[in-house]
C-alpha atoms as a PDB file:
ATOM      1  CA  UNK A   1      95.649 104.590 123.816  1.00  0.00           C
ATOM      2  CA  UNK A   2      95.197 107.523 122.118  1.00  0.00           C
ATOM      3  CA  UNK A   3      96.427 110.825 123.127  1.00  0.00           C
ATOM      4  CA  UNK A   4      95.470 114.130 121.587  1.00  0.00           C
ATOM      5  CA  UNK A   5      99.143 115.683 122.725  1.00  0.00           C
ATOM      6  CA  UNK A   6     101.237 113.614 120.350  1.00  0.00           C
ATOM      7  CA  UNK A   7     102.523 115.488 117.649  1.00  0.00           C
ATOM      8  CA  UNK A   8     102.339 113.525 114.282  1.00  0.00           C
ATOM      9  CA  UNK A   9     104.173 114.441 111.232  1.00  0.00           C
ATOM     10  CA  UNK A  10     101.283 115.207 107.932  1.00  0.00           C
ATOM     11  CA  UNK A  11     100.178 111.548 106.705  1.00  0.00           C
ATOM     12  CA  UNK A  12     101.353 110.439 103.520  1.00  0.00           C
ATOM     13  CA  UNK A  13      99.165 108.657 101.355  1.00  0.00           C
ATOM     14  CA  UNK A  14     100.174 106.252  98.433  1.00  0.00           C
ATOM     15  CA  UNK A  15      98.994 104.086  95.595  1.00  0.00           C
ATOM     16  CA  UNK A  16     100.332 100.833  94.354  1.00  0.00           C
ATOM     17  CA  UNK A  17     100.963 100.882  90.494  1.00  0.00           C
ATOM     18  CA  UNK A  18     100.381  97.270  90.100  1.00  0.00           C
ATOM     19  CA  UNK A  19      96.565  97.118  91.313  1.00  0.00           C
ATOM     20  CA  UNK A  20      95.895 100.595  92.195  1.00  0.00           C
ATOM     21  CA  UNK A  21      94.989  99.803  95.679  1.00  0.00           C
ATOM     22  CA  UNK A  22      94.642 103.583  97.629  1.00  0.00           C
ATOM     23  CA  UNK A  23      93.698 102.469 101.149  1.00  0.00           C
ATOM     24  CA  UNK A  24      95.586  99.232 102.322  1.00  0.00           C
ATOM     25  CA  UNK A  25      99.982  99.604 103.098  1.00  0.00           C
ATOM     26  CA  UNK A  26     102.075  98.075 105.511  1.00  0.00           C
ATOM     27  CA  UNK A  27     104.003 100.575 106.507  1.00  0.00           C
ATOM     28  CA  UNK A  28     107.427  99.794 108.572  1.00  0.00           C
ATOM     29  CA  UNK A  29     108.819 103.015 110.687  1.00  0.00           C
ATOM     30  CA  UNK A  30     111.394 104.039 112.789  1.00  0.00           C
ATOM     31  CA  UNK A  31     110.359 107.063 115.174  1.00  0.00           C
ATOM     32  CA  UNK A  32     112.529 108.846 117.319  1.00  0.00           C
ATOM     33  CA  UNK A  33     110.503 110.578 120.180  1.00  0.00           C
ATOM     34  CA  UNK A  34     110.562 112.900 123.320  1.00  0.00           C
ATOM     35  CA  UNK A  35     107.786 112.502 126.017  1.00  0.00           C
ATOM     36  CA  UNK A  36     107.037 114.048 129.368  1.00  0.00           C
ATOM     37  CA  UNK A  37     106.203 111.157 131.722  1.00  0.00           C
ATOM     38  CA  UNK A  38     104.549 112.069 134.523  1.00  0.00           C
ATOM     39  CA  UNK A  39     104.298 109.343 137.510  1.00  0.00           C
ATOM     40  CA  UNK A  40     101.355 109.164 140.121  1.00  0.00           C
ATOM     41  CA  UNK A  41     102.231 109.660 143.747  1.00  0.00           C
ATOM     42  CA  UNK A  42     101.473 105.874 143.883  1.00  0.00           C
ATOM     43  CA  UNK A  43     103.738 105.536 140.780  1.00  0.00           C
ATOM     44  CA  UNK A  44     101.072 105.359 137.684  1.00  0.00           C
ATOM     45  CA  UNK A  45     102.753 106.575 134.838  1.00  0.00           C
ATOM     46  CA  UNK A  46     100.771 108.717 132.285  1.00  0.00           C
ATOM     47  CA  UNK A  47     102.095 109.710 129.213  1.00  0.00           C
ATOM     48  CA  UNK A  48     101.201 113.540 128.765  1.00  0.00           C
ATOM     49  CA  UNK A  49     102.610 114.440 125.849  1.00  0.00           C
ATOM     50  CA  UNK A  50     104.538 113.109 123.301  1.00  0.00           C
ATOM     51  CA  UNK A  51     106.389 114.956 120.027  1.00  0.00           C
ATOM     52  CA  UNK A  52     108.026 113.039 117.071  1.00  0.00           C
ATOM     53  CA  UNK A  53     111.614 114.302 116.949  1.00  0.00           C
ATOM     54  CA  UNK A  54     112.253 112.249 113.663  1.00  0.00           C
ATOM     55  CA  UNK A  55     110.625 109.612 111.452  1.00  0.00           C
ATOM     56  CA  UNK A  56     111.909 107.499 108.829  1.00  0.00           C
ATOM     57  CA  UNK A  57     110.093 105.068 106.337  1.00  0.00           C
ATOM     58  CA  UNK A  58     112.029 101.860 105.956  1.00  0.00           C
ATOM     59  CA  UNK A  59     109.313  99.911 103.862  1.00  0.00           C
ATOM     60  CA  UNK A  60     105.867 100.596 102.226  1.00  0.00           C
ATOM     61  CA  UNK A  61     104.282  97.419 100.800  1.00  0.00           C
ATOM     62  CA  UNK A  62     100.999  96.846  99.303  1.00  0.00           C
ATOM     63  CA  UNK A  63      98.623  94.687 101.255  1.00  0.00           C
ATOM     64  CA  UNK A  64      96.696  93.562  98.949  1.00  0.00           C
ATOM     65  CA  UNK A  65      99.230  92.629  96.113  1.00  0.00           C
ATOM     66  CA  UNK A  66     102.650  92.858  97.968  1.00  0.00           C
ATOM     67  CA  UNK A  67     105.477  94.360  96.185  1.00  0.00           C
ATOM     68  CA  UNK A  68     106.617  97.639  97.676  1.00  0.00           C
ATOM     69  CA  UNK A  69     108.944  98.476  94.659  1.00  0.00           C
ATOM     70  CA  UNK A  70     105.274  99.209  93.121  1.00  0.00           C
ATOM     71  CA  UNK A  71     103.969 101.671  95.541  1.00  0.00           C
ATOM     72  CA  UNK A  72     104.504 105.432  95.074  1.00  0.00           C
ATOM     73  CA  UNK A  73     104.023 107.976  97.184  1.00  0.00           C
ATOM     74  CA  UNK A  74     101.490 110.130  96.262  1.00  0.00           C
ATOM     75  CA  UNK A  75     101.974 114.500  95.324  1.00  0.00           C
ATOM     76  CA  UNK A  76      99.633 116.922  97.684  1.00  0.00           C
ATOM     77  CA  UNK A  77      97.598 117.459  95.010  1.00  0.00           C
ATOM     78  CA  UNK A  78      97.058 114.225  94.109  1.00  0.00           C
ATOM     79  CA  UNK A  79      95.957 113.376  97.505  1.00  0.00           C
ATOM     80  CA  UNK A  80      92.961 115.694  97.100  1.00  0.00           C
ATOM     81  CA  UNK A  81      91.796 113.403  94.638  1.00  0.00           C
ATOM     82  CA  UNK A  82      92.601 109.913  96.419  1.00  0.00           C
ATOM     83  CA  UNK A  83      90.292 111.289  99.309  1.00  0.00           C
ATOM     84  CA  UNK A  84      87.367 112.221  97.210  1.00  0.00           C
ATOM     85  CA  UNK A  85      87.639 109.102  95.062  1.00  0.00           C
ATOM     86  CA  UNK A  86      87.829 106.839  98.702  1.00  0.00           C
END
């Protein structure tokens, strides 16, 4: 479900030096969080709004060719370009 009141860090895009692939990364995460919860009279719970306290990047591996020692993250201004060339 999406919900317009979680904060999200700024994306971070990246490129896979073995086959240049822009667009296709498992990416494996750890988030720590802190959300108001806020339970119906009848006990429906509705997650309001949630902020990212901390996030951490364990693994980034290319989908299309696999190795995640060949994926770099990309520079700001690099990721200009990677958005016009997509």
């Amino acid at each position: 479900m999406y919900d317009p009141a979680v904060t999200e860090p700024a994306p971070t895009r990246y490129r896979c030096t073995a086959c240049g692939n822009l667009t296709r990364f498992d990416v494996t995460t750890t988030r720590r969080t802190r959300s108001f919860h806020h339970y119906s009279v009848g006990g429906d719970l509705e997650v309001e709004e949630t902020e990212v306290l901390s996030e951490d990047v364990e693994a980034v591996e290319c989908r299309w060719c696999g190795p995640g020692a060949a994926v770099v993250e990309l520079e700001p201004d690099e990721t200009a370009g990677a958005a016009a060339a997509d």
